[in-house]
PDB file of N, CA and C in Angstrom:
ATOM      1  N   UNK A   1      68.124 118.727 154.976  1.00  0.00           N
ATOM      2  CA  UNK A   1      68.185 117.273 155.073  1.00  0.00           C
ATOM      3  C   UNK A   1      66.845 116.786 155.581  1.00  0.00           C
ATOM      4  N   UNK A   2      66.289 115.851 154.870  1.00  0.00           N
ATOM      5  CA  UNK A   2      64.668 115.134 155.348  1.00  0.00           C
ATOM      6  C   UNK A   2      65.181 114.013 156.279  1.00  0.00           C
ATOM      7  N   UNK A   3      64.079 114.075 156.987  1.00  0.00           N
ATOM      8  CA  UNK A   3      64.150 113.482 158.109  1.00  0.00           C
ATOM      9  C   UNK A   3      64.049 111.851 157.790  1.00  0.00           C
ATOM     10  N   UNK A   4      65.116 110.716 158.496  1.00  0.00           N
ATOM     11  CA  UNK A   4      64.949 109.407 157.967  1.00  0.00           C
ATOM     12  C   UNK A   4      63.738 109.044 158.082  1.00  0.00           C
ATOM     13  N   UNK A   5      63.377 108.252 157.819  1.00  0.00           N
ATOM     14  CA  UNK A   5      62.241 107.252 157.575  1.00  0.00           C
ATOM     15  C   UNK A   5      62.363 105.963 158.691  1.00  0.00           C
ATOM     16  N   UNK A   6      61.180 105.686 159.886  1.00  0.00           N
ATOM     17  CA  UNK A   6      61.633 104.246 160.485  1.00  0.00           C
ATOM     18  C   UNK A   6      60.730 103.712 159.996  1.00  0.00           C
ATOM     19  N   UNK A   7      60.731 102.473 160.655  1.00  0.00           N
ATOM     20  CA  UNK A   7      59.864 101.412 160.258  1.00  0.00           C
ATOM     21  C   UNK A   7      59.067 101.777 159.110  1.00  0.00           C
ATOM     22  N   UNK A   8      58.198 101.237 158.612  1.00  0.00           N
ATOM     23  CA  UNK A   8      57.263 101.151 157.212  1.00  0.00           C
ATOM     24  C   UNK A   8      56.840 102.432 156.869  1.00  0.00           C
ATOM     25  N   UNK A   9      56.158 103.569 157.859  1.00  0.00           N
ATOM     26  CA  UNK A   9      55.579 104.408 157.104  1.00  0.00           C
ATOM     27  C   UNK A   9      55.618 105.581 158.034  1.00  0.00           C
ATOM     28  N   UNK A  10      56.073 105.461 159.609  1.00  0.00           N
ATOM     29  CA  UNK A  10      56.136 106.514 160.676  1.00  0.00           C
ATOM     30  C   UNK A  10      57.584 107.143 160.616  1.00  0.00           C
ATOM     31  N   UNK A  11      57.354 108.561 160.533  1.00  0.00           N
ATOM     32  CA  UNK A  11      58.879 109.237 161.011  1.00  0.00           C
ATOM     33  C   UNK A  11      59.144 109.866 162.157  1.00  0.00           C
ATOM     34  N   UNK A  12      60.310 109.724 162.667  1.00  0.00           N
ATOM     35  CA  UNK A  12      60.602 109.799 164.005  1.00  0.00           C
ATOM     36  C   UNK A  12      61.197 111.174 163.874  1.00  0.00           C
ATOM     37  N   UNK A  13      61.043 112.172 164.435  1.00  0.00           N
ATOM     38  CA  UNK A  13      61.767 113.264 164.346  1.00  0.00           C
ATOM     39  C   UNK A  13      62.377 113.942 165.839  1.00  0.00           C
ATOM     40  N   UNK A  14      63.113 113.746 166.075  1.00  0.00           N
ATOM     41  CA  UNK A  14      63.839 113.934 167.517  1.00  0.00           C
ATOM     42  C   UNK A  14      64.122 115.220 167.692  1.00  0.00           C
ATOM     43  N   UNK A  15      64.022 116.163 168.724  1.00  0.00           N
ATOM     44  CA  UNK A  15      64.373 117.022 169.050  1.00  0.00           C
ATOM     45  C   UNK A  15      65.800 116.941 168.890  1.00  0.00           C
ATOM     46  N   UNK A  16      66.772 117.987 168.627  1.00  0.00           N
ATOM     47  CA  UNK A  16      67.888 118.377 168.308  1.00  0.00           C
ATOM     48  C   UNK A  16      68.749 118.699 170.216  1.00  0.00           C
ATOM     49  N   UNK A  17      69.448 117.616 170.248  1.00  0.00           N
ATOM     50  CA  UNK A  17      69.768 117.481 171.591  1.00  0.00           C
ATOM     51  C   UNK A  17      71.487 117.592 171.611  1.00  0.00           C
ATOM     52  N   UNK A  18      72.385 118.361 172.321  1.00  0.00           N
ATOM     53  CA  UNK A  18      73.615 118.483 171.752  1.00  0.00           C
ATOM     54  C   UNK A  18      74.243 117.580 173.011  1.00  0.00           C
ATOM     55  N   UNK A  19      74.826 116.339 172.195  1.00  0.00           N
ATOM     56  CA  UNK A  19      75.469 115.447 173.098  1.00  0.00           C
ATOM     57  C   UNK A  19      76.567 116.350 174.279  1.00  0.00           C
ATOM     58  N   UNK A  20      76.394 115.532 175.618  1.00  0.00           N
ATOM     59  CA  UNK A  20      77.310 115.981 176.862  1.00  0.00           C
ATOM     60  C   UNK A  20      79.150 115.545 176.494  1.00  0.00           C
ATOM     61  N   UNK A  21      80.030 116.468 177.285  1.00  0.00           N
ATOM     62  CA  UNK A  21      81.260 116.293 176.808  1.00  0.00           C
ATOM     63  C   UNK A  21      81.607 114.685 177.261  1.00  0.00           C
ATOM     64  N   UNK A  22      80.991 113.645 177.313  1.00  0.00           N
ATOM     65  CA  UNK A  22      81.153 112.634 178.216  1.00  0.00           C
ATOM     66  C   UNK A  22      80.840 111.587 176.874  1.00  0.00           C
ATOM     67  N   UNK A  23      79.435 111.724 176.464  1.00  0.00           N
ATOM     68  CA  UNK A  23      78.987 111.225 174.967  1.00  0.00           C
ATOM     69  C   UNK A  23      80.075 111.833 174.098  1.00  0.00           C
ATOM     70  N   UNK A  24      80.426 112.717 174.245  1.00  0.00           N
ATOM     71  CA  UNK A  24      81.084 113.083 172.938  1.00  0.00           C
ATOM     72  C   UNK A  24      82.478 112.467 173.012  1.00  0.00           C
ATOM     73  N   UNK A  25      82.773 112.579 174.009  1.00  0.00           N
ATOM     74  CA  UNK A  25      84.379 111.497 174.145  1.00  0.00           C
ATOM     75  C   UNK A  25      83.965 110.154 173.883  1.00  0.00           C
ATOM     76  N   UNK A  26      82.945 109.224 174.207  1.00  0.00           N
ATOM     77  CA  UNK A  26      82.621 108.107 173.642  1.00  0.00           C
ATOM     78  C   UNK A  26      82.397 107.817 172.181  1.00  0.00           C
ATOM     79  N   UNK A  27      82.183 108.862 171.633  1.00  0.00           N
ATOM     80  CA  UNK A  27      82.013 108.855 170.166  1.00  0.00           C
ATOM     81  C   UNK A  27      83.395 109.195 169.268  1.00  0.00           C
ATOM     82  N   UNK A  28      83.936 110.045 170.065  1.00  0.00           N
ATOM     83  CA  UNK A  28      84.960 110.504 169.333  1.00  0.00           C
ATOM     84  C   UNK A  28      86.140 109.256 169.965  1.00  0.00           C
ATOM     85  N   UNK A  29      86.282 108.242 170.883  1.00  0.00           N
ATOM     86  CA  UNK A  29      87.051 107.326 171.035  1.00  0.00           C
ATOM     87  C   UNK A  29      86.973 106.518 169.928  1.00  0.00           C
ATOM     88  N   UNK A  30      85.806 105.907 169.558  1.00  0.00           N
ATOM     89  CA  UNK A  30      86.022 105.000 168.287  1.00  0.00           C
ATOM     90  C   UNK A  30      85.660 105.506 166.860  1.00  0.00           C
ATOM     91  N   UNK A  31      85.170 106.902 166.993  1.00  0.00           N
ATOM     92  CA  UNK A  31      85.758 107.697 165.712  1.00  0.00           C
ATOM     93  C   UNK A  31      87.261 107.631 165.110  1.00  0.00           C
ATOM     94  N   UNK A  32      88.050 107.904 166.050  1.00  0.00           N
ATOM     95  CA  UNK A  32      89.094 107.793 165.844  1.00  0.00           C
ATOM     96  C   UNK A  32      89.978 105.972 165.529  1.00  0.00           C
ATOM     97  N   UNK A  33      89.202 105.420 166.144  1.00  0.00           N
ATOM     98  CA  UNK A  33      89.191 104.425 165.426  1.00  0.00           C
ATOM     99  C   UNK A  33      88.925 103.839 164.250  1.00  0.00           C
ATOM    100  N   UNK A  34      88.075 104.406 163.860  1.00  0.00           N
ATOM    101  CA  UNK A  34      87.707 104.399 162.190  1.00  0.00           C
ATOM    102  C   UNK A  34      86.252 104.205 162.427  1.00  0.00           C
ATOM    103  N   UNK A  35      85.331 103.900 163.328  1.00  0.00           N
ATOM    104  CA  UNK A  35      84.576 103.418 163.822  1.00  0.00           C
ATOM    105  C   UNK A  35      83.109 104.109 163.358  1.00  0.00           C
ATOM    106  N   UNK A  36      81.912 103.861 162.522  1.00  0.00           N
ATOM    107  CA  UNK A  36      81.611 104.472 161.739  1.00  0.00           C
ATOM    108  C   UNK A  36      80.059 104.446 163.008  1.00  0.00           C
ATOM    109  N   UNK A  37      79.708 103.165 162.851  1.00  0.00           N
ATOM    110  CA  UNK A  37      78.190 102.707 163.440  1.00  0.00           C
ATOM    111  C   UNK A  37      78.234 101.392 163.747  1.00  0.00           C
ATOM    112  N   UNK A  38      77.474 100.711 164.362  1.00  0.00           N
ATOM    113  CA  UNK A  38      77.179  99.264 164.163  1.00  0.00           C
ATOM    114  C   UNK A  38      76.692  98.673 163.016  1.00  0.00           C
ATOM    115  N   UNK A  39      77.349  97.570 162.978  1.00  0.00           N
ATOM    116  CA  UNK A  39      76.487  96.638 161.613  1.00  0.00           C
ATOM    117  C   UNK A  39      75.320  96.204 162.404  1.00  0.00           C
ATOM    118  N   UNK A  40      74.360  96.371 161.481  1.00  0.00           N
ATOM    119  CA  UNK A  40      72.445  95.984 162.254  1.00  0.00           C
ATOM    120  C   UNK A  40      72.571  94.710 163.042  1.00  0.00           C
ATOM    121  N   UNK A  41      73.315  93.761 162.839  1.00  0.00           N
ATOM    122  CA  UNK A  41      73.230  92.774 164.518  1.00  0.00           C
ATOM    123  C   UNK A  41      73.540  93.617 165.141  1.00  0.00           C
ATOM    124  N   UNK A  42      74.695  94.185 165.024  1.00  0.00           N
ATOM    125  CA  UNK A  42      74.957  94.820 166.766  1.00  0.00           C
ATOM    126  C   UNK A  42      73.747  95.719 167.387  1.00  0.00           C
ATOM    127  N   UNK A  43      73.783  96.949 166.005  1.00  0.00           N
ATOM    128  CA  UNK A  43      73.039  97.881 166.589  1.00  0.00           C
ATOM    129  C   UNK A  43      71.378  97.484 166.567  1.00  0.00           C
ATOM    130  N   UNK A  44      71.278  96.333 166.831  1.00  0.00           N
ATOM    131  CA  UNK A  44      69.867  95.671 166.738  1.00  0.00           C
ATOM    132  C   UNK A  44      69.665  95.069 168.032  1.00  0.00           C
ATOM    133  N   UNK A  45      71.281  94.658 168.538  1.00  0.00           N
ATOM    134  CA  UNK A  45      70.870  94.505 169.985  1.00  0.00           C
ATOM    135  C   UNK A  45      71.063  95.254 170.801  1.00  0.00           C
ATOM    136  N   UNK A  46      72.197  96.565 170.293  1.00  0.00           N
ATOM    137  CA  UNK A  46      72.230  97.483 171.566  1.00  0.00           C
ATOM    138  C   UNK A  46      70.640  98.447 171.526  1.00  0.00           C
ATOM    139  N   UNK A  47      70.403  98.340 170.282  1.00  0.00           N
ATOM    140  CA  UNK A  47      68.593  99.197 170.791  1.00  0.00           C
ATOM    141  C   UNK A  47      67.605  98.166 171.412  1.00  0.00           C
ATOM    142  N   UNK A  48      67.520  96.724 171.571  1.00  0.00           N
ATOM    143  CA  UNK A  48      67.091  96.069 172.419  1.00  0.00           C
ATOM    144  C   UNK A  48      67.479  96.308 173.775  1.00  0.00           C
ATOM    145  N   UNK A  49      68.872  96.435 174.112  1.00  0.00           N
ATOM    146  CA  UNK A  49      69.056  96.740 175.601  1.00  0.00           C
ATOM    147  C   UNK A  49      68.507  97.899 176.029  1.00  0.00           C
ATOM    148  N   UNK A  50      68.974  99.514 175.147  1.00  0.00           N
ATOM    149  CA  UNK A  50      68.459 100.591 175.537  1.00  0.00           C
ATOM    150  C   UNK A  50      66.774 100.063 175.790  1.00  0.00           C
ATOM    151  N   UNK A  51      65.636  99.639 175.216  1.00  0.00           N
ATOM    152  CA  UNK A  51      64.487  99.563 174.799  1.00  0.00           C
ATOM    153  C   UNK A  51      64.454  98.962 176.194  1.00  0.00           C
ATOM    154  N   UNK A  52      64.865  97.895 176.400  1.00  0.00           N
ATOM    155  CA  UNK A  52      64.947  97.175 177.914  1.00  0.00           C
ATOM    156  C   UNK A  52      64.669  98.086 179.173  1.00  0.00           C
ATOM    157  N   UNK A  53      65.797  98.931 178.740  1.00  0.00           N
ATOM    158  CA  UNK A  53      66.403  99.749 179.861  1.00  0.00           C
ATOM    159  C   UNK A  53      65.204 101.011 180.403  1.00  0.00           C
ATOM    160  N   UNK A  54      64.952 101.572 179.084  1.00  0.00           N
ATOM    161  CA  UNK A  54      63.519 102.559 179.006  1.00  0.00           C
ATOM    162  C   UNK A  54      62.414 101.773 179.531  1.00  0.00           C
ATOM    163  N   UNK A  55      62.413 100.331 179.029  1.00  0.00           N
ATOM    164  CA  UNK A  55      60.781 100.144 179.792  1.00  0.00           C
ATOM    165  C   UNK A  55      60.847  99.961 181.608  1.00  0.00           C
ATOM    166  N   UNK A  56      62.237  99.309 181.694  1.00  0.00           N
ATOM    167  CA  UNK A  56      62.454  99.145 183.051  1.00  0.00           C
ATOM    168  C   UNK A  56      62.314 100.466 184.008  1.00  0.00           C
ATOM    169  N   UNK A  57      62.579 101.489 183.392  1.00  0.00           N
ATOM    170  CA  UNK A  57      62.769 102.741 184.073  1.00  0.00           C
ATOM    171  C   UNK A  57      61.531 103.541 183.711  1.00  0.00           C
ATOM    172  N   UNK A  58      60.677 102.975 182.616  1.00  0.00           N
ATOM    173  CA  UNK A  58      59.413 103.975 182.972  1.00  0.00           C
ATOM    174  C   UNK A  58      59.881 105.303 182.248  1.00  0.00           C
ATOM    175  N   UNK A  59      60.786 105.151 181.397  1.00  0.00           N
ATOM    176  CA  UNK A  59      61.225 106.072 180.642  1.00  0.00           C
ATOM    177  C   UNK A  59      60.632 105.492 178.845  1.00  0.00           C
ATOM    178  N   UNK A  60      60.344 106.964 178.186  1.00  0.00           N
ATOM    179  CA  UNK A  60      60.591 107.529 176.537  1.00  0.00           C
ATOM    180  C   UNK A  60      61.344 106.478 175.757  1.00  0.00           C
ATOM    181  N   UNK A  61      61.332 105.512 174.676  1.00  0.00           N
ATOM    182  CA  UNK A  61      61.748 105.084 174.143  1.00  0.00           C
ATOM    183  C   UNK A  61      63.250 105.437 173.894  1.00  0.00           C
ATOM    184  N   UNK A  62      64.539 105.019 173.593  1.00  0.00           N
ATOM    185  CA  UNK A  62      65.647 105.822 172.608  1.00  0.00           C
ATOM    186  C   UNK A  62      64.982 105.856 170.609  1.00  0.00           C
ATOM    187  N   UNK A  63      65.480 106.432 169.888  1.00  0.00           N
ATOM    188  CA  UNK A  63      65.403 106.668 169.023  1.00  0.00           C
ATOM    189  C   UNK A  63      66.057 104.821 168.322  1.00  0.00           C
ATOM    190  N   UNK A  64      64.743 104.642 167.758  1.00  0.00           N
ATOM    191  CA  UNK A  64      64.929 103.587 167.199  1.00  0.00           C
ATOM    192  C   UNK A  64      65.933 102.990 165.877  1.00  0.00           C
ATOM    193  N   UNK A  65      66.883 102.151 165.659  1.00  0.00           N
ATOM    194  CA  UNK A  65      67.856 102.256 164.241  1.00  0.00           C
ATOM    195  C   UNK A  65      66.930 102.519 163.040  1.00  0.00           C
ATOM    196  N   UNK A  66      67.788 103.119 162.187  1.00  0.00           N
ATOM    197  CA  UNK A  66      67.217 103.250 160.685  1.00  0.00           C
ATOM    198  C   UNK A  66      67.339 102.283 159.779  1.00  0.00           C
ATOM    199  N   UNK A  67      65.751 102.166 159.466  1.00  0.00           N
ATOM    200  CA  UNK A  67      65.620 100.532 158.853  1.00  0.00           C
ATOM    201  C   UNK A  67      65.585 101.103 157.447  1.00  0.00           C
ATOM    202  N   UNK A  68      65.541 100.301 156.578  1.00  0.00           N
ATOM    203  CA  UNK A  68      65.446 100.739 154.729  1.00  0.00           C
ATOM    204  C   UNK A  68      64.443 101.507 154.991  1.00  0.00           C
ATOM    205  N   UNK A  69      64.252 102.416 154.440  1.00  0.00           N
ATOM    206  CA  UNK A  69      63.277 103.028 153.707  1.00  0.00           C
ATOM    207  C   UNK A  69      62.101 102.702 152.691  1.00  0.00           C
ATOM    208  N   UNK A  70      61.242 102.967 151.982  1.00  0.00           N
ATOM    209  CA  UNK A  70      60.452 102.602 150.642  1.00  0.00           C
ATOM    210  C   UNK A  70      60.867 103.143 149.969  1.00  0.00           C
ATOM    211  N   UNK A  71      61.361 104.191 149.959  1.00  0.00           N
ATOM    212  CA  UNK A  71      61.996 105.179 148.478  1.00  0.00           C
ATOM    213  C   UNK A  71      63.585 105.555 148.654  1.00  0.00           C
ATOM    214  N   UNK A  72      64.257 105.207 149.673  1.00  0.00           N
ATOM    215  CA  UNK A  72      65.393 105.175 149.598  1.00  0.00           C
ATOM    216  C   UNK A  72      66.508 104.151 150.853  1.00  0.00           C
ATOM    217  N   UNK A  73      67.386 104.232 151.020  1.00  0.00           N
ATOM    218  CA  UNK A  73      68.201 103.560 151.911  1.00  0.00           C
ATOM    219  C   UNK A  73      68.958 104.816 152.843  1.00  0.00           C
ATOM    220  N   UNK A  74      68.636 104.430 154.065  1.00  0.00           N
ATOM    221  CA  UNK A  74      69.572 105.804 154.669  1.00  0.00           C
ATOM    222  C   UNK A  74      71.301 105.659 154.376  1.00  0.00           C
ATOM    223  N   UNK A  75      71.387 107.201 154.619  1.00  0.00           N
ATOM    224  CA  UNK A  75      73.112 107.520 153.720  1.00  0.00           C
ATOM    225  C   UNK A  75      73.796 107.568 155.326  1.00  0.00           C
ATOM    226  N   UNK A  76      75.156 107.060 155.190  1.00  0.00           N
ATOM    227  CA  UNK A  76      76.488 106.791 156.561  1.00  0.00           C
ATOM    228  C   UNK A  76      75.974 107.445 157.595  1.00  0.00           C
ATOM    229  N   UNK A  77      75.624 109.102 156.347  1.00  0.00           N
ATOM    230  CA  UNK A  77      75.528 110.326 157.645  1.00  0.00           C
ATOM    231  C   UNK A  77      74.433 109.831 158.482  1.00  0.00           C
ATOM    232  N   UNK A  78      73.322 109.548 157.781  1.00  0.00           N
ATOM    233  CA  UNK A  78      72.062 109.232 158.825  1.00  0.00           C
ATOM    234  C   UNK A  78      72.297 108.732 160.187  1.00  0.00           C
ATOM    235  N   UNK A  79      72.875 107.690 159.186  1.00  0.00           N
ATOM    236  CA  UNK A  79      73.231 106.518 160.239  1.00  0.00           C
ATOM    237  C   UNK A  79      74.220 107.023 161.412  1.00  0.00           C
ATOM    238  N   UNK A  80      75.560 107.664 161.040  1.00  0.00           N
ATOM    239  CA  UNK A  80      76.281 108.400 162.402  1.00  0.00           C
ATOM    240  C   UNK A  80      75.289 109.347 162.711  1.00  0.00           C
ATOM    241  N   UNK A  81      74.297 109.847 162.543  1.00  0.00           N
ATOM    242  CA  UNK A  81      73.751 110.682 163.497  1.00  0.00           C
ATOM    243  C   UNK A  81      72.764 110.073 163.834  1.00  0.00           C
ATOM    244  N   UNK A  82      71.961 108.766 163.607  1.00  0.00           N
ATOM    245  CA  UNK A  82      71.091 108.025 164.574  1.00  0.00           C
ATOM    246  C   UNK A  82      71.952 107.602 166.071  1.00  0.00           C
ATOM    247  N   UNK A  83      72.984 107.224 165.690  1.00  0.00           N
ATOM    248  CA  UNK A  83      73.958 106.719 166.649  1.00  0.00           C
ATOM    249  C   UNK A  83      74.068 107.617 167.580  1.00  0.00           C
ATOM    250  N   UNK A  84      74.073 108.909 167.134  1.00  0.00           N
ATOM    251  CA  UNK A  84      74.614 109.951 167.849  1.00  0.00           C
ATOM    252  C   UNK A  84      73.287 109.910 168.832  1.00  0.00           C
ATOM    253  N   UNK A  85      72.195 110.258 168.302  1.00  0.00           N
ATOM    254  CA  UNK A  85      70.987 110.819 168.824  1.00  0.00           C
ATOM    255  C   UNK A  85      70.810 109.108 169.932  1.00  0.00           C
ATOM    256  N   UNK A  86      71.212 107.802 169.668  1.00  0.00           N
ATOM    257  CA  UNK A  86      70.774 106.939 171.141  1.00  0.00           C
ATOM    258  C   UNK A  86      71.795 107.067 171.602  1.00  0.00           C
ATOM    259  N   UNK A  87      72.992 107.762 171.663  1.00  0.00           N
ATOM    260  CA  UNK A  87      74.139 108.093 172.667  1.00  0.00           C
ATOM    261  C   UNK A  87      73.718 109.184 173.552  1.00  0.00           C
ATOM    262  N   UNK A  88      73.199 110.372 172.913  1.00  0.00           N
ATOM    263  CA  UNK A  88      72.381 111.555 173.786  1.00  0.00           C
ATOM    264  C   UNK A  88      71.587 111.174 174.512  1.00  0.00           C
ATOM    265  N   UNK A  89      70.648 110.102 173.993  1.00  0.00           N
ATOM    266  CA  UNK A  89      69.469 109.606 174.799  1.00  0.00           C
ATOM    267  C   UNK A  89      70.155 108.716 175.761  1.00  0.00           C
ATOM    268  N   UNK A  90      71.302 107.931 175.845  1.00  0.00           N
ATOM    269  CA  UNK A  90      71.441 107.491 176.739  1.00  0.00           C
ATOM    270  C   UNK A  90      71.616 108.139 178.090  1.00  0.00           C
ATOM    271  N   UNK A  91      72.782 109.151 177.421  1.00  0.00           N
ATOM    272  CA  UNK A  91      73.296 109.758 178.299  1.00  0.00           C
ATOM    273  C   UNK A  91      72.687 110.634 179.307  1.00  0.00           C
ATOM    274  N   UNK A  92      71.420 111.315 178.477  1.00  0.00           N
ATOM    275  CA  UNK A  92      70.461 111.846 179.631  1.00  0.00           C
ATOM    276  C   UNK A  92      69.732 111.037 180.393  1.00  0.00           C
ATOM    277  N   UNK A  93      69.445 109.677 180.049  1.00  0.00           N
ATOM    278  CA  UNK A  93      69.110 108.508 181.118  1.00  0.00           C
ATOM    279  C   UNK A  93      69.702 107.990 181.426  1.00  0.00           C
ATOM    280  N   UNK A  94      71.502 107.998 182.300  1.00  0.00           N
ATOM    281  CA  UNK A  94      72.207 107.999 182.761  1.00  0.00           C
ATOM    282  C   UNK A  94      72.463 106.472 182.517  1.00  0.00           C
ATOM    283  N   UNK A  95      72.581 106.138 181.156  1.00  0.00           N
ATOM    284  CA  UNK A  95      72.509 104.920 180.668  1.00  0.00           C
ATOM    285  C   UNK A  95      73.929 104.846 179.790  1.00  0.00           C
ATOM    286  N   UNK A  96      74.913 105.996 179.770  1.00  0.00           N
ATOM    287  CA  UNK A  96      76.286 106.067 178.981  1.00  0.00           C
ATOM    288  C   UNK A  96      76.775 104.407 179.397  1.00  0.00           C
ATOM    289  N   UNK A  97      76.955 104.297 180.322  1.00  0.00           N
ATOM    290  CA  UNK A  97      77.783 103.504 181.396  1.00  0.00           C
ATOM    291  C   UNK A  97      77.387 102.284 180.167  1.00  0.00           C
ATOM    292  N   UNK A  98      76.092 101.637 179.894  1.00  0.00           N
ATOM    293  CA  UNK A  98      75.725 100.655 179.633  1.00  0.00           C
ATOM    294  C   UNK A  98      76.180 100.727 177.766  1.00  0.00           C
ATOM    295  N   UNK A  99      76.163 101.594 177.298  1.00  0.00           N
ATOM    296  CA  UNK A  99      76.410 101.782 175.975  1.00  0.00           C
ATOM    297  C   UNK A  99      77.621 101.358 175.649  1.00  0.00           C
ATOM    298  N   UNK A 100      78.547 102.508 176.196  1.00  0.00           N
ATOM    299  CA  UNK A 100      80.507 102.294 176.908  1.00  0.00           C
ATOM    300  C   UNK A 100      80.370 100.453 176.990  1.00  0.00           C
ATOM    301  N   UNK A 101      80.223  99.878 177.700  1.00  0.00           N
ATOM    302  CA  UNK A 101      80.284  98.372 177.884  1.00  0.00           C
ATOM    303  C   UNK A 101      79.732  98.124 176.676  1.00  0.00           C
ATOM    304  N   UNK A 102      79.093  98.123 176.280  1.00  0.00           N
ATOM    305  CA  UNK A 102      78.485  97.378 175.142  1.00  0.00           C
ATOM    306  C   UNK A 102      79.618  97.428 173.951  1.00  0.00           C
ATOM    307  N   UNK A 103      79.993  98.891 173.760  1.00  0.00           N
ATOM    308  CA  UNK A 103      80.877  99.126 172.002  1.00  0.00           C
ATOM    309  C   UNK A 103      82.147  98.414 172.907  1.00  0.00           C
ATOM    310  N   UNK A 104      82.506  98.631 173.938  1.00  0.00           N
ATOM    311  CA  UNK A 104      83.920  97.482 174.608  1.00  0.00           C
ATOM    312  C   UNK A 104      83.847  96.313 174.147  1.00  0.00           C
ATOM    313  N   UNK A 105      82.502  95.317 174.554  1.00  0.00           N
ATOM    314  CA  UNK A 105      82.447  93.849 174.098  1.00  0.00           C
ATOM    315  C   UNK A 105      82.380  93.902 172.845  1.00  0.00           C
ATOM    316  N   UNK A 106      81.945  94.847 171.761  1.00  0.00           N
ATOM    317  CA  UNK A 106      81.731  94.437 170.736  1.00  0.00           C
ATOM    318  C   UNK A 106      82.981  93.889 169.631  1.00  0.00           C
ATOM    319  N   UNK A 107      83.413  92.977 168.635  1.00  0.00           N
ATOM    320  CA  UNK A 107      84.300  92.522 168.332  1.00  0.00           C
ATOM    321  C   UNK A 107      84.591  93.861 167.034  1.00  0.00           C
ATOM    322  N   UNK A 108      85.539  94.291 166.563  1.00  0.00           N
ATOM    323  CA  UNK A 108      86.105  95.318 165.166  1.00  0.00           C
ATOM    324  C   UNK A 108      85.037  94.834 164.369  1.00  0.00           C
ATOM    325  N   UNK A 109      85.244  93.671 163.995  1.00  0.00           N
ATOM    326  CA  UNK A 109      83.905  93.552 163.049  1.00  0.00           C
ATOM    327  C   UNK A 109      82.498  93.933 163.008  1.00  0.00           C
ATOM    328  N   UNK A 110      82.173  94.044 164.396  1.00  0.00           N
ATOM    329  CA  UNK A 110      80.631  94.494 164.199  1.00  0.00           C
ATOM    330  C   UNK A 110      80.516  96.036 164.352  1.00  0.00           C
ATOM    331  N   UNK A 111      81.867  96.399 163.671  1.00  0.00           N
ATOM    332  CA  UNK A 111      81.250  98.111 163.479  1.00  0.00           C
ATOM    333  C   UNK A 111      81.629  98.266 161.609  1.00  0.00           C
ATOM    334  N   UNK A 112      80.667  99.116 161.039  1.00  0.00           N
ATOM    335  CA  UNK A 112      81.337  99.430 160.017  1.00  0.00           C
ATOM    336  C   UNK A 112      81.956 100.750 160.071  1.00  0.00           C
ATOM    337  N   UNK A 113      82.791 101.265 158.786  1.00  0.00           N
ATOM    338  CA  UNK A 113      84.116 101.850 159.261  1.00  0.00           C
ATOM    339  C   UNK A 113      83.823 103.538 158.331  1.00  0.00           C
ATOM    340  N   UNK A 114      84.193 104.355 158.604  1.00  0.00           N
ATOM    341  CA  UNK A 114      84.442 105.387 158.085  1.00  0.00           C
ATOM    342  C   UNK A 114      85.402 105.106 156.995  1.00  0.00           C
ATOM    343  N   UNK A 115      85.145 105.583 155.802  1.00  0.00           N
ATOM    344  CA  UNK A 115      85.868 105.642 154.015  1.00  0.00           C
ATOM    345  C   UNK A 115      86.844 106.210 154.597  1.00  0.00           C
ATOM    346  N   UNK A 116      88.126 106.709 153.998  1.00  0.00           N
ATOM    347  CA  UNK A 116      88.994 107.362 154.699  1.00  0.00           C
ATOM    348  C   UNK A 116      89.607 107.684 153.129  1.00  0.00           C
TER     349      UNK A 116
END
């Protein structure tokens, strides 16, 4: 699998980080919901907060959302595993807490859904 594509022409390639059993219950709560990713408002402002949160703390960026591509559009999977990879990153900057609140406020609609 090639690595997504961000912004215009830079690729981000993240170290391979295996989410904590803590992330992984957050993911797998609204997995089971049907709960796929954010639609780009949402997940446009929860990487503004993380981004917030990193500069405030003098911390590494999180892994930025996957924007179109030039030669292609990223596929679901990408996308659940970008998600995955700023849930890891949160979680090692003890930033779960703020994520958790965030997918709470968010309304059903601003997630899109796993095909079933």
């Amino acid at each position: 699998m090639s690595s997504p594509i961000t912004g215009n022409t830079a690729r981000t390639i993240m170290p391979p980080r295996k989410p904590s059993s803590r992330a992984n219950q957050l993911l797998d709560h609204h997995r089971l919901r049907g709960h796929s990713y954010p639609t780009q408002r949402y997940w446009d402002r929860l990487y503004q907060m993380l981004e917030e949160e990193a500069e405030k703390r003098g911390k590494t960026p999180p892994p930025p959302p996957l924007l179109y591509a030039l030669d292609h559009e990223p596929s679901d999977d990408d996308k659940v595993e970008r998600l995955r990879e700023q849930v890891t990153w949160a979680d090692r900057n003890n930033l779960l807490h703020r994520i958790q609140m965030f997918f709470d406020a968010m309304p059903s609609s601003g997630w899109n859904r796993f095909h079933r």
